[in-house]
Protein backbone atom coordinates (compact mmCIF):
# COMPACT_ATOMS: atom_id res chain seq x y z
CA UNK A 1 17.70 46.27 27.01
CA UNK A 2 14.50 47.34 24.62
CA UNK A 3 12.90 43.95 23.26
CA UNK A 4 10.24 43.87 20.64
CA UNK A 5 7.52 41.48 20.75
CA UNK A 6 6.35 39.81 17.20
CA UNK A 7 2.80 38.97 17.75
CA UNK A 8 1.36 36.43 15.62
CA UNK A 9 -0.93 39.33 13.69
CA UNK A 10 2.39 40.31 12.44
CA UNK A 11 3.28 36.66 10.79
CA UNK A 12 -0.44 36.66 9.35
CA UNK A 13 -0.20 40.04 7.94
CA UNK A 14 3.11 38.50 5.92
CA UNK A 15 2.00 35.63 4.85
CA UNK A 16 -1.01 37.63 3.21
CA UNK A 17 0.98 40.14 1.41
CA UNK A 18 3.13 36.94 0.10
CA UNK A 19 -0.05 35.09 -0.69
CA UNK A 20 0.55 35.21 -4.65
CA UNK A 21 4.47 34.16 -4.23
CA UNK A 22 3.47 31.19 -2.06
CA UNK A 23 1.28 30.22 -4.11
CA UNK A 24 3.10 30.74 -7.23
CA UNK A 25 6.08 28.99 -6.10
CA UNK A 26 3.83 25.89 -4.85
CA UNK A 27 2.19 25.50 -8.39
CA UNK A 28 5.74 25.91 -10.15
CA UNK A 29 7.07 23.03 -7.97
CA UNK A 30 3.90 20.98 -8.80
CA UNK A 31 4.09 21.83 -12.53
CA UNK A 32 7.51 21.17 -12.42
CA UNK A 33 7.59 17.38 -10.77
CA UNK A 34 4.19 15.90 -12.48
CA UNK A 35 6.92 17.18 -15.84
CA UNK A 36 9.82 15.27 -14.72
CA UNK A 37 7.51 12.33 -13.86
CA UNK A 38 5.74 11.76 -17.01
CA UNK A 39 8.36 12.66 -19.37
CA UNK A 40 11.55 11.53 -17.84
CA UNK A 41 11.34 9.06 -15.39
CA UNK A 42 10.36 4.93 -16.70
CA UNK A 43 7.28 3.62 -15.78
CA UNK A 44 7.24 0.47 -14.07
CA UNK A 45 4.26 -1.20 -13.47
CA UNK A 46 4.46 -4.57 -11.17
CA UNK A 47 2.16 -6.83 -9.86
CA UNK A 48 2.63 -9.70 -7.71
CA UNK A 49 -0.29 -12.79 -6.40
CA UNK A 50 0.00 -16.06 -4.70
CA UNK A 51 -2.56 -19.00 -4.97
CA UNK A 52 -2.48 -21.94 -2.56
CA UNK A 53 -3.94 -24.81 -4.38
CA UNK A 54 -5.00 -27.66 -3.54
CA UNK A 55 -6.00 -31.02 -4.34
CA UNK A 56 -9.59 -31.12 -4.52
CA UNK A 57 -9.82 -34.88 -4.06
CA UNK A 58 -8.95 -34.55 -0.52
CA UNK A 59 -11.68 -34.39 2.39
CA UNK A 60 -14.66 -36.01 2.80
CA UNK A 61 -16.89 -37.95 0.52
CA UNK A 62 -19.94 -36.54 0.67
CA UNK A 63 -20.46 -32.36 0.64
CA UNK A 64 -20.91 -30.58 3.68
CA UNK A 65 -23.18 -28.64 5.09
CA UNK A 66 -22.89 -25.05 5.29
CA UNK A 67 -23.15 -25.24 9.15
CA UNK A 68 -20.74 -27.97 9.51
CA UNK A 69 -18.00 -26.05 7.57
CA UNK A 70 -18.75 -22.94 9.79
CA UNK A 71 -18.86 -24.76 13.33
CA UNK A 72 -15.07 -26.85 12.13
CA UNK A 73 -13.58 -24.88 8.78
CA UNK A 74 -10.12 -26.40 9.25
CA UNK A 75 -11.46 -30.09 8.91
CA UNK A 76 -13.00 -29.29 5.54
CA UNK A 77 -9.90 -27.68 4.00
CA UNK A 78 -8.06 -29.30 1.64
CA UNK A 79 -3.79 -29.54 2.22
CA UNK A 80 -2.04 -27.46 -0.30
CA UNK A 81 0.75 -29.21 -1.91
CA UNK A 82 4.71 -29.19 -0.77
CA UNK A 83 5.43 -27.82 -3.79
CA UNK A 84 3.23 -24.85 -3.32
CA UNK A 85 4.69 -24.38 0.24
CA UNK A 86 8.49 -24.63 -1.25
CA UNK A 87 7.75 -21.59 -3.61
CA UNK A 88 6.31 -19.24 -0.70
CA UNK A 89 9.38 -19.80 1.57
CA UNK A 90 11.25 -18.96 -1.77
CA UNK A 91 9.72 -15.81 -2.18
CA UNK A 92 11.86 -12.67 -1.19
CA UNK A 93 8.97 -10.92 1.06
CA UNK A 94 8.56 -13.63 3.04
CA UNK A 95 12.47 -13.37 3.88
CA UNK A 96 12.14 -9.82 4.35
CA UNK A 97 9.69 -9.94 7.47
């Protein structure tokens, strides 16, 4: 049985000689979709944010220092509302994890 052995010169030599078809064919495809995409297909544009807010009011009296916030942050934050809590379980990516 006679077998013939491709070396990888062989597969390099190819893709030389087909250099302009490959890369014809890749800019065709490229022209072709960026086409499709700006004339046919909608453009949606969506955005989405979430604020907690809070109530200002609550905390201490007098302003804290810069250290004391640092050393203890969650004693100087203020509680958001329920409210604000009810509308981010409502929201559909916080279902979806």
């Amino acid at each position: 049985m006679d077998e013939q052995e491709i070396e990888l010169r062989d597969y390099i030599n190819v893709l030389v000689r087909r250099k302009k078809l490959i890369i014809g064919i890749t800019l065709v495809a490229v022209l072709v979709s960026g086409i499709l995409s700006y004339f046919v297909l909608p453009k949606v544009y969506e955005a989405t944010t979430t604020f907690l807010v809070a109530n200002p009011n609550i905390g201490t009296s007098a302003p804290a220092s810069s250290f004391e916030q640092a050393v203890n942050p969650v004693t100087f934050m203020t509680n958001p509302s329920i409210a604000t809590y009810s509308e981010l379980i409502k929201r559909p990516s916080l279902k979806q994890s």
